[in-house]
C-alpha atoms as a PDB file:
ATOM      1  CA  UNK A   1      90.504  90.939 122.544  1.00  0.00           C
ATOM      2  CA  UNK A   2      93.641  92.561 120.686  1.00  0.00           C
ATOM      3  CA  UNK A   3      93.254  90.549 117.846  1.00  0.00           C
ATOM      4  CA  UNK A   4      89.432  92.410 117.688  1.00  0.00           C
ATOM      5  CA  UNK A   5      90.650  95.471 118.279  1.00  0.00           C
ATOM      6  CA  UNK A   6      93.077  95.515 115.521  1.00  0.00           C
ATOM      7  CA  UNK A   7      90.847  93.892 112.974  1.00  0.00           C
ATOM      8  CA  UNK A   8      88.379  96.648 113.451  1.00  0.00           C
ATOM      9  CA  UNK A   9      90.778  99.147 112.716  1.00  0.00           C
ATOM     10  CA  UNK A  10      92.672  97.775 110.206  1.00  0.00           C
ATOM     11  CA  UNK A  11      89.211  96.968 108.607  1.00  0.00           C
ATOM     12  CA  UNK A  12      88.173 100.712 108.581  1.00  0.00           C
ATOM     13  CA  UNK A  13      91.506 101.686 107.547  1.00  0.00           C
ATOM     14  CA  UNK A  14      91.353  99.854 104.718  1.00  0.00           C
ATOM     15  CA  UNK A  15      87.897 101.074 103.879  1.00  0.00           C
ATOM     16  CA  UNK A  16      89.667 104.777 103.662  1.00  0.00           C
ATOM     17  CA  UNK A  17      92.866 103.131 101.768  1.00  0.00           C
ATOM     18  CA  UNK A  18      91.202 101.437  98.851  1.00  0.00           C
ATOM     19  CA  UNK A  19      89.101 104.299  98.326  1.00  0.00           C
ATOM     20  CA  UNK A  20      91.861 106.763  98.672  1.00  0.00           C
ATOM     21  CA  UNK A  21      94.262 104.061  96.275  1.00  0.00           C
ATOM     22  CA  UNK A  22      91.222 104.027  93.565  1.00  0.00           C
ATOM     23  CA  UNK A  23      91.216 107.985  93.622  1.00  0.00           C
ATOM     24  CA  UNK A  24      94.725 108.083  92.703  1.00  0.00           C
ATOM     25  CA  UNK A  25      94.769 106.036  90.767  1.00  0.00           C
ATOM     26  CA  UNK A  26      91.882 107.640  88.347  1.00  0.00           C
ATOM     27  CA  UNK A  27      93.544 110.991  89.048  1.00  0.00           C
ATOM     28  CA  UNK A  28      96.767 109.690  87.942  1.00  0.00           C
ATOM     29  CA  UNK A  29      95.109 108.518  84.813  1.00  0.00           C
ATOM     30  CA  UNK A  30      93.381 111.779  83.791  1.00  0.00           C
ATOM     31  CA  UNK A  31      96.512 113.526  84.594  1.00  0.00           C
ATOM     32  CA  UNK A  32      99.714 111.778  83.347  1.00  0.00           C
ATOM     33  CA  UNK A  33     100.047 112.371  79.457  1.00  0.00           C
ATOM     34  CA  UNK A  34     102.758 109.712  78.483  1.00  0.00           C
ATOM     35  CA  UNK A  35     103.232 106.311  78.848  1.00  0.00           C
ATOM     36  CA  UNK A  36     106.140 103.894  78.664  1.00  0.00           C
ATOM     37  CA  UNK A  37     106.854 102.681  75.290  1.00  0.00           C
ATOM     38  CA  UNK A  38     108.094  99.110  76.767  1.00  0.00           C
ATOM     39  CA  UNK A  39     104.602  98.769  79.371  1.00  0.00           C
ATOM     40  CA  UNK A  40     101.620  99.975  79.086  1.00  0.00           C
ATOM     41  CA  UNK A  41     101.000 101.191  82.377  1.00  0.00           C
ATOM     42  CA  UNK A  42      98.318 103.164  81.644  1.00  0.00           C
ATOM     43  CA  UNK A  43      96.060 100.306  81.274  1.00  0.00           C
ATOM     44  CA  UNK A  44      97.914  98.743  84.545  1.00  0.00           C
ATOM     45  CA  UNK A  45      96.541 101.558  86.337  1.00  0.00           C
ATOM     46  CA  UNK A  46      93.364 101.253  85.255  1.00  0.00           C
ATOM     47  CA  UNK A  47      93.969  97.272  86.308  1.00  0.00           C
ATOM     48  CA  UNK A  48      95.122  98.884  90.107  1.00  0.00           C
ATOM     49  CA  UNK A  49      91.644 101.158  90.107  1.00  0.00           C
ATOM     50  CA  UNK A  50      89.001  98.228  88.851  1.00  0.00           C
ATOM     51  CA  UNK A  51      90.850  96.435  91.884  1.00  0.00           C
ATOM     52  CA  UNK A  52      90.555  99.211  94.434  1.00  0.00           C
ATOM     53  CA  UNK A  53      87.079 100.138  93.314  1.00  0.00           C
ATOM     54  CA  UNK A  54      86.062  96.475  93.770  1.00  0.00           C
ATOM     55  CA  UNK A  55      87.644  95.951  96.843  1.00  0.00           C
ATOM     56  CA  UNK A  56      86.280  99.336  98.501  1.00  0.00           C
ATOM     57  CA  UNK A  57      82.322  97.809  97.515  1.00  0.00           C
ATOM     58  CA  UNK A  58      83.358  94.561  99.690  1.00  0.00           C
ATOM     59  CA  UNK A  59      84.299  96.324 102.436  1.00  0.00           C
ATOM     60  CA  UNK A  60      81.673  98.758 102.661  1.00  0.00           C
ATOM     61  CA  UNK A  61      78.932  95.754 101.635  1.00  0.00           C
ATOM     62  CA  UNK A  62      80.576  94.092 105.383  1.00  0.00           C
ATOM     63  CA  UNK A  63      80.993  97.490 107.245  1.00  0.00           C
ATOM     64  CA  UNK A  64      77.040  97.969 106.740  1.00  0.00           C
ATOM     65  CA  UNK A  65      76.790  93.937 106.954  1.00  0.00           C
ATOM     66  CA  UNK A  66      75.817  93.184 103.747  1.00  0.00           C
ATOM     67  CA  UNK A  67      78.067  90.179 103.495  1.00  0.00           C
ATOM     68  CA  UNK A  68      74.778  87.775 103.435  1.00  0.00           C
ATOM     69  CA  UNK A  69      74.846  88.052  99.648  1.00  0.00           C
ATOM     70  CA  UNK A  70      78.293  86.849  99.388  1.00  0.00           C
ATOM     71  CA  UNK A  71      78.139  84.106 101.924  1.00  0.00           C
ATOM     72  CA  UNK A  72      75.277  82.522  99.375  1.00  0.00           C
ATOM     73  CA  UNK A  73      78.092  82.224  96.984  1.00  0.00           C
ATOM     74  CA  UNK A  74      81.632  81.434  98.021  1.00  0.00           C
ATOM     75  CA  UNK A  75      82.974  80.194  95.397  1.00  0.00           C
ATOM     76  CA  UNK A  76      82.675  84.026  94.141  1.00  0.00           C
ATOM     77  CA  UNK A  77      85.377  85.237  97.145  1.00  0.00           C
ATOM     78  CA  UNK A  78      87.569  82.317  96.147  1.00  0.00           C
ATOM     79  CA  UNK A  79      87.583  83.702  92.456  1.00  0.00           C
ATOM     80  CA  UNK A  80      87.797  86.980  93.874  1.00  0.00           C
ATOM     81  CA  UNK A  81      90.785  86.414  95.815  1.00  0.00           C
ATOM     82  CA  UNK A  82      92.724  84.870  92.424  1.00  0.00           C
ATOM     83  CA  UNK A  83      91.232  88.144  90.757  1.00  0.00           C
ATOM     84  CA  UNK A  84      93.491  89.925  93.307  1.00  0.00           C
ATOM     85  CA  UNK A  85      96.298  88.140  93.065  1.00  0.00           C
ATOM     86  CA  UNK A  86      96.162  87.929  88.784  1.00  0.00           C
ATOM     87  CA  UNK A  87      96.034  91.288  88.891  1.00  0.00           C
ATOM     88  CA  UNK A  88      98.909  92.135  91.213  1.00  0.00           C
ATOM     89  CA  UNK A  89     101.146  89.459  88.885  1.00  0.00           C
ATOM     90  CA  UNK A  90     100.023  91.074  86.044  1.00  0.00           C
ATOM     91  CA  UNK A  91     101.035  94.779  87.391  1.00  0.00           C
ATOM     92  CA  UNK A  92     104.332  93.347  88.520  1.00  0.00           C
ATOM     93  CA  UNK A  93     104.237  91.819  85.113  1.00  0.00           C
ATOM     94  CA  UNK A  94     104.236  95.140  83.126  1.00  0.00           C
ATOM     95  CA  UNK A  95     105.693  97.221  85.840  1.00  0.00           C
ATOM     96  CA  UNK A  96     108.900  95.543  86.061  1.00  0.00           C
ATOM     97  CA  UNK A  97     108.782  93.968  82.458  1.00  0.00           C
ATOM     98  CA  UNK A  98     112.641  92.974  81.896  1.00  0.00           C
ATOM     99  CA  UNK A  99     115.740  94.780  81.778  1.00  0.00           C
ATOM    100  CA  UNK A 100     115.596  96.960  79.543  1.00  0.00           C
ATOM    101  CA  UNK A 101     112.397  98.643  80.821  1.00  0.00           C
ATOM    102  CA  UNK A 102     113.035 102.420  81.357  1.00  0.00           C
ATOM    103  CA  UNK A 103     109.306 103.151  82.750  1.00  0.00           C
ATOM    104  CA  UNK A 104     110.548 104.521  85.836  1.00  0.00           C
ATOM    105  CA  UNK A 105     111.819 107.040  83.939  1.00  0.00           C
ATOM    106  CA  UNK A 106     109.328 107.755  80.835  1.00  0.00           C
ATOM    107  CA  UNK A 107     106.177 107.474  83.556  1.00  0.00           C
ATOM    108  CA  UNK A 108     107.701 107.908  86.750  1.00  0.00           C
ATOM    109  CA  UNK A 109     104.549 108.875  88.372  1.00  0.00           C
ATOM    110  CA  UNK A 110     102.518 105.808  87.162  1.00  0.00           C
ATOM    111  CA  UNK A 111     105.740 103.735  87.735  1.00  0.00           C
ATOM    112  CA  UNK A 112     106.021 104.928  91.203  1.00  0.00           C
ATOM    113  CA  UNK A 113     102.346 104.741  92.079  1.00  0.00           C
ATOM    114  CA  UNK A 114     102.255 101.149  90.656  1.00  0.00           C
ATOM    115  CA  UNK A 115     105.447  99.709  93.090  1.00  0.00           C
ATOM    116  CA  UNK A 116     103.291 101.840  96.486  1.00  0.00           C
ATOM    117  CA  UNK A 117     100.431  99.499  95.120  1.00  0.00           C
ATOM    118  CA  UNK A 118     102.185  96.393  95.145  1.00  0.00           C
ATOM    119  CA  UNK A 119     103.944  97.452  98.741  1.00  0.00           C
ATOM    120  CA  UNK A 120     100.517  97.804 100.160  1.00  0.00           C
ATOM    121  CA  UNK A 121      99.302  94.592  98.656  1.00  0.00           C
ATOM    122  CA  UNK A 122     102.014  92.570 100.002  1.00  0.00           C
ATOM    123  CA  UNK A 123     101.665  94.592 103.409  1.00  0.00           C
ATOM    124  CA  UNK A 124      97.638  93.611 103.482  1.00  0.00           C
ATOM    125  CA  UNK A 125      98.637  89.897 102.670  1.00  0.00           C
ATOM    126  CA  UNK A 126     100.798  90.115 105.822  1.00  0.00           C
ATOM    127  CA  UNK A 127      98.680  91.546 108.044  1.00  0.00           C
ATOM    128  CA  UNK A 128      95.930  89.087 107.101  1.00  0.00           C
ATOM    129  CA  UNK A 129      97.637  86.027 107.105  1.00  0.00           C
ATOM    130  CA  UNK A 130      99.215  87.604 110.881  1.00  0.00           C
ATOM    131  CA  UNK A 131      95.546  87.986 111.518  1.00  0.00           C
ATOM    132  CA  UNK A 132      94.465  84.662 110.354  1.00  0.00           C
ATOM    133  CA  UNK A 133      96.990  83.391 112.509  1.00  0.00           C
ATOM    134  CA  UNK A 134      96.294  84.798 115.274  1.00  0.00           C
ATOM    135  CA  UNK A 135      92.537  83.810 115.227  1.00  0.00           C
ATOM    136  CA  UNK A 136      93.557  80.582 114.626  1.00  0.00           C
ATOM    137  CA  UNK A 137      95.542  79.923 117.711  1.00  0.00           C
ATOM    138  CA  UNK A 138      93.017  81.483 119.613  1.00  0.00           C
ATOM    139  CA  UNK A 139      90.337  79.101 118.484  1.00  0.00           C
ATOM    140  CA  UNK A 140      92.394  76.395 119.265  1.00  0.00           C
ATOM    141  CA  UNK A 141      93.558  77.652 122.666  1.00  0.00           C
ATOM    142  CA  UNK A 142      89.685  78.635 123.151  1.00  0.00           C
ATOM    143  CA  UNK A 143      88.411  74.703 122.129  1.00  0.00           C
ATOM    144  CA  UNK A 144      91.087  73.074 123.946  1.00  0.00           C
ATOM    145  CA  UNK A 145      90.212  74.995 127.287  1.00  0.00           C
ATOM    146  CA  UNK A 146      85.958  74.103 126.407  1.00  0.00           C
ATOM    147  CA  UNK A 147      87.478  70.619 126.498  1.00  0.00           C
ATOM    148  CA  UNK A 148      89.345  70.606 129.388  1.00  0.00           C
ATOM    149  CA  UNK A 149      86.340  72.160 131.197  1.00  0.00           C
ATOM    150  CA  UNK A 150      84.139  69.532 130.268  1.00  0.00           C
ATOM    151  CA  UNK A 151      86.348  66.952 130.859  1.00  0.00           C
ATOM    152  CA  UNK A 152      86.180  68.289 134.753  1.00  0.00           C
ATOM    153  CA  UNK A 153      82.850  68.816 135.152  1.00  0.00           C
ATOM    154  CA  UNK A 154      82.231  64.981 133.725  1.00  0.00           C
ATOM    155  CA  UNK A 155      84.779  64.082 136.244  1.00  0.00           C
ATOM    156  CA  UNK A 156      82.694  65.716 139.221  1.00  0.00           C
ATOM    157  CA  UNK A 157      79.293  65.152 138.477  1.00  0.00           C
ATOM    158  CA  UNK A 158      80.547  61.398 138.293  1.00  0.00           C
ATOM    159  CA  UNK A 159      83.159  60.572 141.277  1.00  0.00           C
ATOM    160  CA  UNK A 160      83.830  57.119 140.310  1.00  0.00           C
ATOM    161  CA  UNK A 161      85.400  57.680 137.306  1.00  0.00           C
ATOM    162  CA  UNK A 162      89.126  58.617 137.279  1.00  0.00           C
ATOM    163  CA  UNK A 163      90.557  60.326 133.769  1.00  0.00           C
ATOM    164  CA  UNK A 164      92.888  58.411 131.294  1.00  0.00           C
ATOM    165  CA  UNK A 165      95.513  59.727 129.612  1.00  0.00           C
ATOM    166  CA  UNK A 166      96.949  57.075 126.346  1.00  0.00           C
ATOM    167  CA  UNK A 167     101.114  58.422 126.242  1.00  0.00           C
ATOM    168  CA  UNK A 168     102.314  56.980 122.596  1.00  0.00           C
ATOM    169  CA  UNK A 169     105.697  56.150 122.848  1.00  0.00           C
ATOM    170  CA  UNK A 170     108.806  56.305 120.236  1.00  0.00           C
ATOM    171  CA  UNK A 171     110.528  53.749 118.870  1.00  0.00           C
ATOM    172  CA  UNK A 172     110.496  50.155 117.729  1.00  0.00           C
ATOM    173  CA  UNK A 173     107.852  49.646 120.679  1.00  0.00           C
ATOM    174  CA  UNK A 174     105.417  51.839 119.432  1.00  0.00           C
ATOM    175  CA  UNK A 175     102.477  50.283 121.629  1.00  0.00           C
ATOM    176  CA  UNK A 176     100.274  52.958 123.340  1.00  0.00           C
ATOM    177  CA  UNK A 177     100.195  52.314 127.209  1.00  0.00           C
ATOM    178  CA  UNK A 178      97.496  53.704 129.627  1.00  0.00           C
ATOM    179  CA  UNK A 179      98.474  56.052 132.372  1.00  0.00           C
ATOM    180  CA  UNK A 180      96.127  56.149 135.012  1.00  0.00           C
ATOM    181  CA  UNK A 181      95.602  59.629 137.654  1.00  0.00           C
ATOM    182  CA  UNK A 182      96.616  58.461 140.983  1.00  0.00           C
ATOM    183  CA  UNK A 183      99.298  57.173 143.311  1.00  0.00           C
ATOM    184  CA  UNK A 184     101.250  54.903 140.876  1.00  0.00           C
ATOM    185  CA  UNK A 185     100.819  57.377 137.736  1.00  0.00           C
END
């Protein structure tokens, strides 16, 4: 129920995020006169906004449930998802860009706004996979009781049936041997 809970809220949070991250990042754009002479991060930041913008329609399309469109065509989220992560190589690409790179102080502003980008991103791809997880276990914990419940109610409706467990054992001897419920289990 946790696991709910939080993916509600981190949804709607990052509903408000990506909108707020493609704001920036056009204000940052119309405001910032130079750029650095070793990245162009100008045009990364224009990379970051095309991102947020895109990712703020998906999550509005599933917060009013919209999502029927793209479950027609998955292979469009799988390309989506590389979109994301091209793009956040391609930022790191240009932000960092080598030793000698001096953006952080020719563009600090873009420079700066670029690495909060790539913190978030890494910080979403965290949380997911956390989330993923924990769904996950839950499924399995949540199939392996439906089993174990069937299993019992098999075992009750029919009383002349006893259940079987098959223990595999280690070793040179590998040959599965049947354990039976009862006295001499």
């Amino acid at each position: 129920m946790q696991v709910v809970k939080a993916t509600k809220c981190f949804r709607q949070a990052s509903i408000l995020i990506s909108l707020c991250f493609s704001l920036t990042s056009i204000i940052l754009l119309c405001v910032v006169d130079g750029d650095c002479t070793k990245s162009n991060l100008k045009a990364t930041t224009g990379l970051v906004f095309f991102l947020w913008s895109t990712v703020f329609v998906l999550l509005l399309l599933q917060l009013v449930g919209m999502t029927k469109c793209l479950k027609t065509i998955p292979k469009l989220l799988f390309g989506f998802y590389f979109f994301i992560c091209g793009c956040m190589f391609f930022v790191q690409m240009e932000l960092w860009g080598g030793v000698d790179n001096e953006c952080r102080f020719q563009a600090p502003a873009l420079y700066w706004w670029l690495v909060t980008n790539i913190i978030v991103f890494y910080f979403i791809v965290s949380f997911g996979l956390a989330t993923w997880g924990a769904y996950l276990c839950k499924v399995a914990d949540v199939k392996e009781e439906l089993t174990r419940q069937a299993v019992k109610e098999y075992l009750a409706d029919h009383p002349n049936k006893t259940e079987k467990h098959f223990m595999l054992t280690a070793g040179a001897e590998n040959e599965p041997m049947l354990l039976q419920n009862g006295v001499n289990a």
